[in-house]
C-alpha atoms as a PDB file:
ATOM      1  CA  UNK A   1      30.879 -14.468   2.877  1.00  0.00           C
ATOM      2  CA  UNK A   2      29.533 -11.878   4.964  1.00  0.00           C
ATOM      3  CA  UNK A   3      27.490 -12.908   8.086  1.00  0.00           C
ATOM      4  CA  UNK A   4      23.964 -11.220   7.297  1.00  0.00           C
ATOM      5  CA  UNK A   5      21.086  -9.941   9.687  1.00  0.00           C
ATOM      6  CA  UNK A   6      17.143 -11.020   9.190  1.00  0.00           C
ATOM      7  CA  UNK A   7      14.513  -8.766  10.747  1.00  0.00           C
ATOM      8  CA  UNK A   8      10.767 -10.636  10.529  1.00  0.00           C
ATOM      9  CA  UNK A   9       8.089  -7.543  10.026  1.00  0.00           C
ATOM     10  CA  UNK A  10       4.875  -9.886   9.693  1.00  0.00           C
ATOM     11  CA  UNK A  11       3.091  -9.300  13.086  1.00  0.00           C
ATOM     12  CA  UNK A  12       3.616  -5.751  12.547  1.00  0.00           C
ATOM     13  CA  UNK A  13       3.876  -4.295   8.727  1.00  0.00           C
ATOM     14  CA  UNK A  14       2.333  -7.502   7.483  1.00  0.00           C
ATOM     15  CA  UNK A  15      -0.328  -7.769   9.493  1.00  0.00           C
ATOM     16  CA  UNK A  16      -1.596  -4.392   9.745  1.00  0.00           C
ATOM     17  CA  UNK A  17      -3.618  -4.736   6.401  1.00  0.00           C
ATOM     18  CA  UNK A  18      -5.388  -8.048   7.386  1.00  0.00           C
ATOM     19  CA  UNK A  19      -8.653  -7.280   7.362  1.00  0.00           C
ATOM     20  CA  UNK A  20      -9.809  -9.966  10.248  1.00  0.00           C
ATOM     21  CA  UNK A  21      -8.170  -9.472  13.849  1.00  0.00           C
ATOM     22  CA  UNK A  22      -5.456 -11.764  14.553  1.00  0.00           C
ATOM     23  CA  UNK A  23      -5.715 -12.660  18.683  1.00  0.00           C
ATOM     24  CA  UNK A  24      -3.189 -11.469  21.085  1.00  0.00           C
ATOM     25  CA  UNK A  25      -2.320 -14.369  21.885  1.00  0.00           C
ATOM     26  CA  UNK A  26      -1.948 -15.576  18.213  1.00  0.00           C
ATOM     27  CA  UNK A  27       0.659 -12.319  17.802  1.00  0.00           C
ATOM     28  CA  UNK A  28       1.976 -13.501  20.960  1.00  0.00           C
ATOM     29  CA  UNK A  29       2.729 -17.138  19.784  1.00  0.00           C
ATOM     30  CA  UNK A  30       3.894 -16.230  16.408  1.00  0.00           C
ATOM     31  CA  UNK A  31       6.480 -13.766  17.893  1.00  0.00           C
ATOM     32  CA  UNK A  32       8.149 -16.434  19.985  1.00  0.00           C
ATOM     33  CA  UNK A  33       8.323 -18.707  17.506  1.00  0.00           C
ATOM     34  CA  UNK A  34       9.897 -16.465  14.823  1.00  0.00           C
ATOM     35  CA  UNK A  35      12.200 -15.584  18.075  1.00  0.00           C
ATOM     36  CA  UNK A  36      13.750 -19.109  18.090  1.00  0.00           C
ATOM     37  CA  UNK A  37      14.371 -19.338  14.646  1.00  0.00           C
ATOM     38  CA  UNK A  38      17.751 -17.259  14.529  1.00  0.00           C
ATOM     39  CA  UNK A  39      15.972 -13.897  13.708  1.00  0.00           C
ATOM     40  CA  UNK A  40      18.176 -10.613  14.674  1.00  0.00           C
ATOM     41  CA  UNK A  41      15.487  -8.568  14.775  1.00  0.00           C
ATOM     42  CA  UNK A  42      11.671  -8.856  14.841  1.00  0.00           C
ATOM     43  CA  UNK A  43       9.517  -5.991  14.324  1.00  0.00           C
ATOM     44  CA  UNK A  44       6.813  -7.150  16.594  1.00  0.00           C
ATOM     45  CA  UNK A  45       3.881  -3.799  16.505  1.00  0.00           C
ATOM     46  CA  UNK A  46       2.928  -0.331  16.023  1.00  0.00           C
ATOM     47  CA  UNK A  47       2.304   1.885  19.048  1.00  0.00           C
ATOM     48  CA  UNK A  48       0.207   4.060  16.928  1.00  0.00           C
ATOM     49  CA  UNK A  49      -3.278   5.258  16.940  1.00  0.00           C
ATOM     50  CA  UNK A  50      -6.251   2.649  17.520  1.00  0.00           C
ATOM     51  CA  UNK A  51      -8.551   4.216  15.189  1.00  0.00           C
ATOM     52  CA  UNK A  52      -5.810   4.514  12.552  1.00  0.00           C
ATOM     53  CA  UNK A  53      -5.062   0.251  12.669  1.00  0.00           C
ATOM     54  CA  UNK A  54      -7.447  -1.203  14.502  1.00  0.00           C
ATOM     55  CA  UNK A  55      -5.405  -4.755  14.603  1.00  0.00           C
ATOM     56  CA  UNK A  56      -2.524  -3.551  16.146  1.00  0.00           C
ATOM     57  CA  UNK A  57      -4.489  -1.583  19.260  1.00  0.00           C
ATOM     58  CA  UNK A  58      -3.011  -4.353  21.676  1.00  0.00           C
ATOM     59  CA  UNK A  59       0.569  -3.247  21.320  1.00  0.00           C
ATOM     60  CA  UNK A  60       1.343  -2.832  24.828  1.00  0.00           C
ATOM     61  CA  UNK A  61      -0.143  -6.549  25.826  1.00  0.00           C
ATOM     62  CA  UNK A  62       1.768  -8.067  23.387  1.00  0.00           C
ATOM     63  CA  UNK A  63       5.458  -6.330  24.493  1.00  0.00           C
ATOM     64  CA  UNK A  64       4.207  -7.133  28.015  1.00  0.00           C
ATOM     65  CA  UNK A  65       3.793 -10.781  27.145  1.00  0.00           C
ATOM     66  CA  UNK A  66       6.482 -12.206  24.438  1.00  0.00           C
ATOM     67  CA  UNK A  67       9.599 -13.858  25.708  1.00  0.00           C
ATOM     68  CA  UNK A  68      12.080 -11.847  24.884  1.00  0.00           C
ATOM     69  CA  UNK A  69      14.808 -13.967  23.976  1.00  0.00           C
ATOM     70  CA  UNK A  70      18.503 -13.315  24.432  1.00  0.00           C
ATOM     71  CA  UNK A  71      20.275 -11.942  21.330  1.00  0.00           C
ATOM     72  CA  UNK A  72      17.041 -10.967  19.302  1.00  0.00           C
ATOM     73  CA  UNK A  73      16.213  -7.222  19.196  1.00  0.00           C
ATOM     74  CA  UNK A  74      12.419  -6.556  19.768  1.00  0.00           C
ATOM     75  CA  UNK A  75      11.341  -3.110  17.481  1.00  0.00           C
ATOM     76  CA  UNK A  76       8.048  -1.166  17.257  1.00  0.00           C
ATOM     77  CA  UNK A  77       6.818   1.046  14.607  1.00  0.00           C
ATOM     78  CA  UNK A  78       5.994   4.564  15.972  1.00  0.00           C
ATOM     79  CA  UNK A  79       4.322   7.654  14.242  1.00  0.00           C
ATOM     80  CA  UNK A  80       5.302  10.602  17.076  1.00  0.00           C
ATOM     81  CA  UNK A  81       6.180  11.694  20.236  1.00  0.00           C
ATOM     82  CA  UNK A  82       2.828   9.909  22.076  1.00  0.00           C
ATOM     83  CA  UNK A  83       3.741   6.407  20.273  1.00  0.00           C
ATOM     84  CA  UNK A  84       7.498   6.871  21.509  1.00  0.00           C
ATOM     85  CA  UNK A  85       6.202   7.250  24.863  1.00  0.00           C
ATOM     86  CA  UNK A  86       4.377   4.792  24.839  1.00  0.00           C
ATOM     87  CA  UNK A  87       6.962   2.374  23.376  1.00  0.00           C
ATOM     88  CA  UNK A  88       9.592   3.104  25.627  1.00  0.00           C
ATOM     89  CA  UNK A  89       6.993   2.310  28.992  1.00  0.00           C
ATOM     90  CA  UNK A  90       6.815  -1.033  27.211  1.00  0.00           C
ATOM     91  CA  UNK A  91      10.411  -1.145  27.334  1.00  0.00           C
ATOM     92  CA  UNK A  92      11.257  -1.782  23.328  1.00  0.00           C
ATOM     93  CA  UNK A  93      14.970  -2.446  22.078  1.00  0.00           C
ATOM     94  CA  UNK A  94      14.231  -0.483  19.230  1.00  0.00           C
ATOM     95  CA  UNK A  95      11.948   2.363  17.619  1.00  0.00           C
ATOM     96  CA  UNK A  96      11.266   2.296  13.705  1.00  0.00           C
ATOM     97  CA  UNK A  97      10.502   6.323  12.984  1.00  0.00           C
ATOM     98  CA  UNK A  98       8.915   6.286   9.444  1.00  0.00           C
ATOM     99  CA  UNK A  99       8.868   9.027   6.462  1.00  0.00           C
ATOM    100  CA  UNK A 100       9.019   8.898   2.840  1.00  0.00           C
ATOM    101  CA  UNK A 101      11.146  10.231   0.247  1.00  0.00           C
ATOM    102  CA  UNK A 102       8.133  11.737  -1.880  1.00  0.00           C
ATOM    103  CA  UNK A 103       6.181  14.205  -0.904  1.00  0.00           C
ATOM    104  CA  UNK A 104       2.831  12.807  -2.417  1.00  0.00           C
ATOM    105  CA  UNK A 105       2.820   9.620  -0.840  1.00  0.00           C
ATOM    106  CA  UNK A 106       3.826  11.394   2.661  1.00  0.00           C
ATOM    107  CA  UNK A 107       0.924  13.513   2.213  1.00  0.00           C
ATOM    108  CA  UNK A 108      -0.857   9.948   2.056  1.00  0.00           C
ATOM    109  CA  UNK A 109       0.782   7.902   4.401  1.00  0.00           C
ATOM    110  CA  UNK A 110       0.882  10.778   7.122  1.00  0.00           C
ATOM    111  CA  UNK A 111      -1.327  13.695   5.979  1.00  0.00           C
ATOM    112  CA  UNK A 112       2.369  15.745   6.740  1.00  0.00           C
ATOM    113  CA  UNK A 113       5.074  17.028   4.233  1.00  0.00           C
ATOM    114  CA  UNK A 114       8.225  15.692   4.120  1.00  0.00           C
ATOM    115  CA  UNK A 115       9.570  18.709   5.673  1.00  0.00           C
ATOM    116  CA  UNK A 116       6.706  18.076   8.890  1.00  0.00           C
ATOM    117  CA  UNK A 117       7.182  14.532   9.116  1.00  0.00           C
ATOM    118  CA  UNK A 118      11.033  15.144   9.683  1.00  0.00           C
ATOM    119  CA  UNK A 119      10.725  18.109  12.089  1.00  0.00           C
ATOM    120  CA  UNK A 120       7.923  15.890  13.974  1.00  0.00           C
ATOM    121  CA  UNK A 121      10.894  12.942  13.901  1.00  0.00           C
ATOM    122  CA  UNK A 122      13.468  14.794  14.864  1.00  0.00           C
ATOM    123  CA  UNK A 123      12.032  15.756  17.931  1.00  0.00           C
ATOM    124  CA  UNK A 124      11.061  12.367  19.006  1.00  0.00           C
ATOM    125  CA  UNK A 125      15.042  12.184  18.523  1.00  0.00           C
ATOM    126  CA  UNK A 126      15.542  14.404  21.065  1.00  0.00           C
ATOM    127  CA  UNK A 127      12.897  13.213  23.353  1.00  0.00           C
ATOM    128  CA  UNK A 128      14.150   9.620  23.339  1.00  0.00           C
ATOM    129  CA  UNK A 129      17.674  11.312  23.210  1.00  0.00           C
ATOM    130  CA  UNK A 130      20.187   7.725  23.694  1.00  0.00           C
ATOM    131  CA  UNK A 131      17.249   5.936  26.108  1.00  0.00           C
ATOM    132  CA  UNK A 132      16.780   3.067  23.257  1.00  0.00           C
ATOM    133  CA  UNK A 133      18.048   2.844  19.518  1.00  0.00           C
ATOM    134  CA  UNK A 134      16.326   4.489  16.689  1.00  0.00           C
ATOM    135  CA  UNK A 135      15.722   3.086  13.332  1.00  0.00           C
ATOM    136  CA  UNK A 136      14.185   5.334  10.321  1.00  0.00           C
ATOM    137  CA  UNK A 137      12.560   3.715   7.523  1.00  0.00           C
ATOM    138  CA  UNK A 138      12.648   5.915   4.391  1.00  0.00           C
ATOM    139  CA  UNK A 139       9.851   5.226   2.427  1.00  0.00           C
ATOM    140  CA  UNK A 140      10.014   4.778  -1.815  1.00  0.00           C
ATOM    141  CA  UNK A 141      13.204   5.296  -2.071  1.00  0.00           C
ATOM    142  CA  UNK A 142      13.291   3.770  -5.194  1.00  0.00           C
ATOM    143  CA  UNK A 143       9.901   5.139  -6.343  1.00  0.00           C
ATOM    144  CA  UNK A 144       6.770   6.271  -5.983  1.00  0.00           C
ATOM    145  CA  UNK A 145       3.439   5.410  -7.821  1.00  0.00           C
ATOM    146  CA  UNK A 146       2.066   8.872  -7.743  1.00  0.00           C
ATOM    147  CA  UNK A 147       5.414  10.898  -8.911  1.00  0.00           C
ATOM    148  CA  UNK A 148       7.546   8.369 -10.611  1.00  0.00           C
ATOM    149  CA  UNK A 149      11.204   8.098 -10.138  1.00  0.00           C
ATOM    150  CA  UNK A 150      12.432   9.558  -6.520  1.00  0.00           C
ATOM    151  CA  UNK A 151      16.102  11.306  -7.590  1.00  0.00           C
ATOM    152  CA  UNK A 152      19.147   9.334  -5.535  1.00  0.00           C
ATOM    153  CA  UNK A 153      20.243  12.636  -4.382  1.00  0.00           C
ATOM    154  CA  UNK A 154      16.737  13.015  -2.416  1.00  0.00           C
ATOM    155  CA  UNK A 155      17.266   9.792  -0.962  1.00  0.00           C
ATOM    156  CA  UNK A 156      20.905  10.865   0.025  1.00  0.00           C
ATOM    157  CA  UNK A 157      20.030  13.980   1.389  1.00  0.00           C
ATOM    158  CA  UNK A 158      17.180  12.377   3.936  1.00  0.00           C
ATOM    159  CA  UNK A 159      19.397   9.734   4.718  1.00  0.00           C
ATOM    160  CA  UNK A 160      22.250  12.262   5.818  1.00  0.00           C
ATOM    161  CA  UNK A 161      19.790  14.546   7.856  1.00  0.00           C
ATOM    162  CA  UNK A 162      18.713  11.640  10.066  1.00  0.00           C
ATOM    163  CA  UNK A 163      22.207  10.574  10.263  1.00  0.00           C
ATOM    164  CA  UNK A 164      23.215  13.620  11.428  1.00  0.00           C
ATOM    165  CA  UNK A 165      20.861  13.981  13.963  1.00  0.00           C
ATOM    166  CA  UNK A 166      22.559  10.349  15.576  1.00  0.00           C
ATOM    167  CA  UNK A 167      20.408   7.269  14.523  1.00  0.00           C
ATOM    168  CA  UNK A 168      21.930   4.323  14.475  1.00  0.00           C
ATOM    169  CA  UNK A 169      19.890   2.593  11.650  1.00  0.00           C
ATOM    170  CA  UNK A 170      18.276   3.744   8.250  1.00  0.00           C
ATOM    171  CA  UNK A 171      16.072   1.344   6.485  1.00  0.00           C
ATOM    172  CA  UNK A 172      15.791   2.254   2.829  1.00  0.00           C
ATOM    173  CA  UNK A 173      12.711   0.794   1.713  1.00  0.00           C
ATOM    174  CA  UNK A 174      11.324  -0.372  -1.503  1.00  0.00           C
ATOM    175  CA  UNK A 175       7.742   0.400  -0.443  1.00  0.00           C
ATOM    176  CA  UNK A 176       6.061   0.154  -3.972  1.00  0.00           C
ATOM    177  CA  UNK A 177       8.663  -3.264  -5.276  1.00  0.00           C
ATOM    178  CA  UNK A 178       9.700  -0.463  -8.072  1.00  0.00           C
ATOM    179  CA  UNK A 179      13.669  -1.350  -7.766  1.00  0.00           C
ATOM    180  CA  UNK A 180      15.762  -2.928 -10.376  1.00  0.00           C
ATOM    181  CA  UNK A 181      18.960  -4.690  -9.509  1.00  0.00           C
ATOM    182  CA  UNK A 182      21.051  -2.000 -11.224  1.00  0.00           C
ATOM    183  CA  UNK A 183      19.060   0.645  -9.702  1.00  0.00           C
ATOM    184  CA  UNK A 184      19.615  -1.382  -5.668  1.00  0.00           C
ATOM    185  CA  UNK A 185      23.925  -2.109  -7.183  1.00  0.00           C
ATOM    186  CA  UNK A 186      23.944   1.474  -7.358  1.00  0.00           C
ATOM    187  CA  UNK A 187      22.099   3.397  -4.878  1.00  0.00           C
ATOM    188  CA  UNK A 188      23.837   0.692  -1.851  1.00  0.00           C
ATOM    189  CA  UNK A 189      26.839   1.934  -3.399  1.00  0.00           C
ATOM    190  CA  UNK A 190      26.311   5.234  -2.710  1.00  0.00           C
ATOM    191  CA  UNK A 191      24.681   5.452   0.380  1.00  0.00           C
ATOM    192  CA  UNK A 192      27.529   2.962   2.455  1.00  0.00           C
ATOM    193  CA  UNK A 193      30.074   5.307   1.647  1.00  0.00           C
ATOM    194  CA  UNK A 194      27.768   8.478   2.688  1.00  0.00           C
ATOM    195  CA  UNK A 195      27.196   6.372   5.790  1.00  0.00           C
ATOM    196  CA  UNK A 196      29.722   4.374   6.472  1.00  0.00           C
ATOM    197  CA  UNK A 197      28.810   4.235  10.575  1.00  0.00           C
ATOM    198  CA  UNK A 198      24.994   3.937   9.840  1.00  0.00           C
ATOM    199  CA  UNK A 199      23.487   0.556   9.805  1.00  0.00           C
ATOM    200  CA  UNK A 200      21.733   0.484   7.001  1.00  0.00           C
ATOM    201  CA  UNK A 201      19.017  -2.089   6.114  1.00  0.00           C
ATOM    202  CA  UNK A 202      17.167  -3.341   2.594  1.00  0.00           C
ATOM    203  CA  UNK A 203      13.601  -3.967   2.372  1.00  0.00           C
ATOM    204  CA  UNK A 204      12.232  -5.136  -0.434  1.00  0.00           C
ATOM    205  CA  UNK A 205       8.279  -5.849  -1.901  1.00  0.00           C
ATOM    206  CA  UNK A 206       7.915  -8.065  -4.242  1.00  0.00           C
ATOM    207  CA  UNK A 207       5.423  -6.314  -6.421  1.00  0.00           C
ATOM    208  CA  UNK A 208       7.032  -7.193  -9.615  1.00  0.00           C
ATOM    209  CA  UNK A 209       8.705  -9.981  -8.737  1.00  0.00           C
ATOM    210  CA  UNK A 210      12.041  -8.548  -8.346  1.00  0.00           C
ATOM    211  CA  UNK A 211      12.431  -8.559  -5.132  1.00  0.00           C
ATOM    212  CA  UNK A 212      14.476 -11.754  -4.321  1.00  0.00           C
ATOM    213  CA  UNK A 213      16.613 -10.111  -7.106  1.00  0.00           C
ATOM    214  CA  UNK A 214      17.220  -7.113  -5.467  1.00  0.00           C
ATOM    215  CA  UNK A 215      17.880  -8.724  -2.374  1.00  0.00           C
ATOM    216  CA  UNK A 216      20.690 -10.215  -3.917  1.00  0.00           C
ATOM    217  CA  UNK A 217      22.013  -7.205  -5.716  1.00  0.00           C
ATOM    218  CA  UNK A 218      22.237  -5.723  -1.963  1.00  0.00           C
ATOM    219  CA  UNK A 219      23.612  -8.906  -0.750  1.00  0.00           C
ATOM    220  CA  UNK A 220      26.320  -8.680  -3.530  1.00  0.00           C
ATOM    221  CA  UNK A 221      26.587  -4.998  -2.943  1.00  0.00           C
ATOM    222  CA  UNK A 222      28.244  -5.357   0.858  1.00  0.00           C
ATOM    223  CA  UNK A 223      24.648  -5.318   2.447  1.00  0.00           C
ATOM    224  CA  UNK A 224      24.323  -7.281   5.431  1.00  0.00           C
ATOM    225  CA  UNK A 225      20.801  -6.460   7.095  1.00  0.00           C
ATOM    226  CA  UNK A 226      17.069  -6.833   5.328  1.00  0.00           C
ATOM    227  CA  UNK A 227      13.777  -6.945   6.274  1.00  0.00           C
ATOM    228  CA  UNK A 228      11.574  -9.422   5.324  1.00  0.00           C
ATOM    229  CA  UNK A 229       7.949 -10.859   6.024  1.00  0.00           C
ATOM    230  CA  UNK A 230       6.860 -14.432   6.912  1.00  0.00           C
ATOM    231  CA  UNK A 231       5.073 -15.703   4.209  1.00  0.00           C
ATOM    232  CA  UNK A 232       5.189 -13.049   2.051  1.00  0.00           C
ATOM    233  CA  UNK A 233       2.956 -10.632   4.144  1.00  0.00           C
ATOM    234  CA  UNK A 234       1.909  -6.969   3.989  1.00  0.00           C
ATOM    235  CA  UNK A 235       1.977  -4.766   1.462  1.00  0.00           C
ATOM    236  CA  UNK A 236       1.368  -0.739   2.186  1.00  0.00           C
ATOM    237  CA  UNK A 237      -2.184   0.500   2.049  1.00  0.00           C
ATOM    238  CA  UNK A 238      -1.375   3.828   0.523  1.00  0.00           C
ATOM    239  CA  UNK A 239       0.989   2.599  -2.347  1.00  0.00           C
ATOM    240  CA  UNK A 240      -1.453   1.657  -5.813  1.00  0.00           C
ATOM    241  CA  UNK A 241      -0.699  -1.840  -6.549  1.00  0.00           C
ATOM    242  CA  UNK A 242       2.341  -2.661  -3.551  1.00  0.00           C
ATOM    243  CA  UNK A 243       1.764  -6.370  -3.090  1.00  0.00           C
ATOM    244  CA  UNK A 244       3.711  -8.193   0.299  1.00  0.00           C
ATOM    245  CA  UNK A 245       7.338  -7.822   1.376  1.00  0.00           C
ATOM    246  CA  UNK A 246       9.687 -10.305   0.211  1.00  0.00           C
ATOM    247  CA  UNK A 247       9.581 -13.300   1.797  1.00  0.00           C
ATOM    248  CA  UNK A 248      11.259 -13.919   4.777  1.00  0.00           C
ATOM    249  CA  UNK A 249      11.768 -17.901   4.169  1.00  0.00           C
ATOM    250  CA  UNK A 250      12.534 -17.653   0.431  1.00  0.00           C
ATOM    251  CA  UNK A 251      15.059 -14.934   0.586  1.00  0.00           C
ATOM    252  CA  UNK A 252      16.571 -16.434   4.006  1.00  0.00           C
ATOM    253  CA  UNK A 253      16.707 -19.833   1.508  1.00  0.00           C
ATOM    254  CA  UNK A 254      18.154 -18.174  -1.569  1.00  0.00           C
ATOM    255  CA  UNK A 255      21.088 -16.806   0.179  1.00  0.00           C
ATOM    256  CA  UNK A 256      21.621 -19.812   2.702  1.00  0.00           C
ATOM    257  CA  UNK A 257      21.660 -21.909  -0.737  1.00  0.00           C
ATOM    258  CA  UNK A 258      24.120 -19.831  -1.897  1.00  0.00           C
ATOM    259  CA  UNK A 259      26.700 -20.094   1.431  1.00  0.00           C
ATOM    260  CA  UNK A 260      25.839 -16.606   3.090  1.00  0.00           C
ATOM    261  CA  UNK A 261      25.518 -17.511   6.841  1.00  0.00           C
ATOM    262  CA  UNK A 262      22.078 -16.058   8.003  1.00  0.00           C
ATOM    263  CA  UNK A 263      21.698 -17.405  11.335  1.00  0.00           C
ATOM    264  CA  UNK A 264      18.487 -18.560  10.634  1.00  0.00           C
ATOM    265  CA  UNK A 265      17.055 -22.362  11.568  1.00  0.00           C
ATOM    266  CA  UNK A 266      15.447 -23.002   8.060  1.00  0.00           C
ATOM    267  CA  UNK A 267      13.600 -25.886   8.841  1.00  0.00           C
ATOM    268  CA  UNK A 268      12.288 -24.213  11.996  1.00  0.00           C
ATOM    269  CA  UNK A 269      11.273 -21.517  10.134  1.00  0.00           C
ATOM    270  CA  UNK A 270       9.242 -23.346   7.525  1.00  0.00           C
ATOM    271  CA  UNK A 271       7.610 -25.203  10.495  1.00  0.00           C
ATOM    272  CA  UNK A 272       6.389 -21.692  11.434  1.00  0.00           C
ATOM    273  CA  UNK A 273       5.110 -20.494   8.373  1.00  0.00           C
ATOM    274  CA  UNK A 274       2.782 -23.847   7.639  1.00  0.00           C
ATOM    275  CA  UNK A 275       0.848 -22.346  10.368  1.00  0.00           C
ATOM    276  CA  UNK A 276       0.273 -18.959   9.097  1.00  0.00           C
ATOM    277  CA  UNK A 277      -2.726 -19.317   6.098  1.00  0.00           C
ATOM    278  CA  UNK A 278      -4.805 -20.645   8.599  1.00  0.00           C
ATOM    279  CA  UNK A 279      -3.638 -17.689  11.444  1.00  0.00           C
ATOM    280  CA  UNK A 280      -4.939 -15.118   8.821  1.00  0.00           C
ATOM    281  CA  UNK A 281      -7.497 -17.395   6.756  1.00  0.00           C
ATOM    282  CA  UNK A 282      -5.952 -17.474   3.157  1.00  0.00           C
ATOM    283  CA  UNK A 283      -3.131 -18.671   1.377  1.00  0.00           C
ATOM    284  CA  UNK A 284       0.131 -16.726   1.468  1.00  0.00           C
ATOM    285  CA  UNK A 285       2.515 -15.751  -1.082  1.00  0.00           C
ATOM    286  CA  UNK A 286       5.611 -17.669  -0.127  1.00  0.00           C
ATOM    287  CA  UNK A 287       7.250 -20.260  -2.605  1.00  0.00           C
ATOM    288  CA  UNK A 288       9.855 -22.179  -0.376  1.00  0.00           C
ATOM    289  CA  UNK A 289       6.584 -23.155   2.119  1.00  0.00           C
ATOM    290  CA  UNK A 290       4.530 -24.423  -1.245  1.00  0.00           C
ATOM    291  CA  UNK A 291       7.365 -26.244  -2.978  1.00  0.00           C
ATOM    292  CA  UNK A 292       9.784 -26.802   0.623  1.00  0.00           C
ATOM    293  CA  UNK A 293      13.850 -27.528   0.459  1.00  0.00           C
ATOM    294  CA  UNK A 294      15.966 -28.366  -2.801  1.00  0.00           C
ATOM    295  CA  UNK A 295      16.841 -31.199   0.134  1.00  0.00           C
ATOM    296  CA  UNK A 296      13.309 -32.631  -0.043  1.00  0.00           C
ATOM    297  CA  UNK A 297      13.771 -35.784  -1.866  1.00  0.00           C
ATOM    298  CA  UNK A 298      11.434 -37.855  -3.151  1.00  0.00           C
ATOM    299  CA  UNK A 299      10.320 -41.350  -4.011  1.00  0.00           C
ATOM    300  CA  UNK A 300      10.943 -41.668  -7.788  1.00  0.00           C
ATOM    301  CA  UNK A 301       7.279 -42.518  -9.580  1.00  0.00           C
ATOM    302  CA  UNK A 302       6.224 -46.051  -9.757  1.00  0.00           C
ATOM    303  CA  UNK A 303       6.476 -47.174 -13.018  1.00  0.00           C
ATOM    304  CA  UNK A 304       3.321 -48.561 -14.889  1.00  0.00           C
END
């Protein structure tokens, strides 16, 4: 089976909705330990306005102060040309440009059309023009609250502009958890053989408890890089009703179970995630942390 690619979002998209501040040095700590658990890719914080999310305002401190280890690519969200600036001072492996597919939750999300947002992208495209890699995240790509279905062929045709213009990834992002299987088997289809030199990368919500599912469809599908969120963490704060991303530790189990060769230290990674209710004060959504390995054996009952 195909080797496949984990990229850990929680100090950045799963965070960012917390409503206490999580420490810098918390973020800090967190980041290096997701960084020796066989992660590709961790998408550590936002250099975007203060005001806008308050808990990631320390993005600089914490690129200035995570190890970076060897073989794990460090990304950062950014909204325009100031945040790539910024980013690329801190010395990033990796920006994440974001946009959505539907106009109405662009307007939301960014107060910009669709047409704006990708004109404002494009020339932080230019700008950064080869000095790091760019990622773009297309937003509800497989739905949107406010308009309903979001066509394949719009999702195509943003895809294709931004690969034209030289990126080297597009995430195509479940932001609302409104995919099916079918509707994931189909659309990956379609967009590896519009893109065939793109990386392109899955991420999932779990909103209606499909998103394990879908993961697998992708899997299936010739997919080989996701996103996912430590516990279960994040959700987006202009989407009606988007619960957390998938998972990172139950989808990294469900395929590992299954012999697809993530990379990822398992045990490591649970070890991690026991400490995260009490970093953000509340339980978390994850299953494999509450109920741990299929390998956990126990003592049979004593019998009365």
């Amino acid at each position: 089976m195909n080797r496949l690619f984990f990229n850990d979002v929680v100090t950045r998209d799963g965070f960012q909705i917390e409503p206490n501040f999580i420490e810098t040095a918390d973020k800090v700590a967190l980041i290096n330990a997701l960084s020796r658990c066989g992660f590709a890719k961790i998408e550590a914080t936002s250099f975007t306005s203060a005001k806008a999310i308050p808990m990631l305002r320390d993005a600089e401190i914490v690129m200035g102060e995570i190890d970076r280890v060897p073989g794990v690519e460090y990304t950062v969200l950014v909204p325009n040309l100031r945040g790539a600036e910024r980013a690329l001072a801190a010395h990033v492996d990796e920006l994440n440009l974001v946009m959505s597919t539907s106009e109405t939750h662009n307007l939301a999300n960014l107060r910009r059309s669709c047409g704006d947002s990708f004109l404002g992208l494009s020339e932080v495209i230019r700008y950064v023009d080869q000095a790091t890699a760019i990622n773009v995240s297309l937003s509800t790509c497989f739905g949107c609250p406010m308009e309903g279905d979001v066509p394949l062929e719009t999702v195509r045709l943003w895809a294709r502009q931004f690969a034209d213009l030289g990126v080297r990834g597009i995430t195509i992002c479940d932001t609302t958890g409104m995919a099916n299987p079918e509707q994931v088997r189909v659309m990956v289809g379609v967009l590896q053989r519009d893109l065939p030199d793109t990386q392109l990368t899955l991420h999932f919500h779990n909103t209606r408890g499909m998103g394990l599912a879908n993961v697998l469809a992708a899997a299936q599908g010739g997919i080989t890089r996701f996103d996912g969120s430590l516990g279960g963490l994040g959700g987006c704060p202009y989407a009606p009703g988007a619960s957390g991303n998938i998972c990172s530790e139950d989808a990294i189990n469900m395929l590992d179970s299954m012999g697809y060769d993530t990379g990822i230290d398992i045990p490591r990674l649970l070890t991690v995630a026991r400490g995260l209710p009490a970093l953000v004060g509340h339980a978390v959504p994850g299953q494999l942390l509450r109920a741990g390995l299929t390998t956990d054996l126990h003592a049979a009952p004593v019998q009365a």
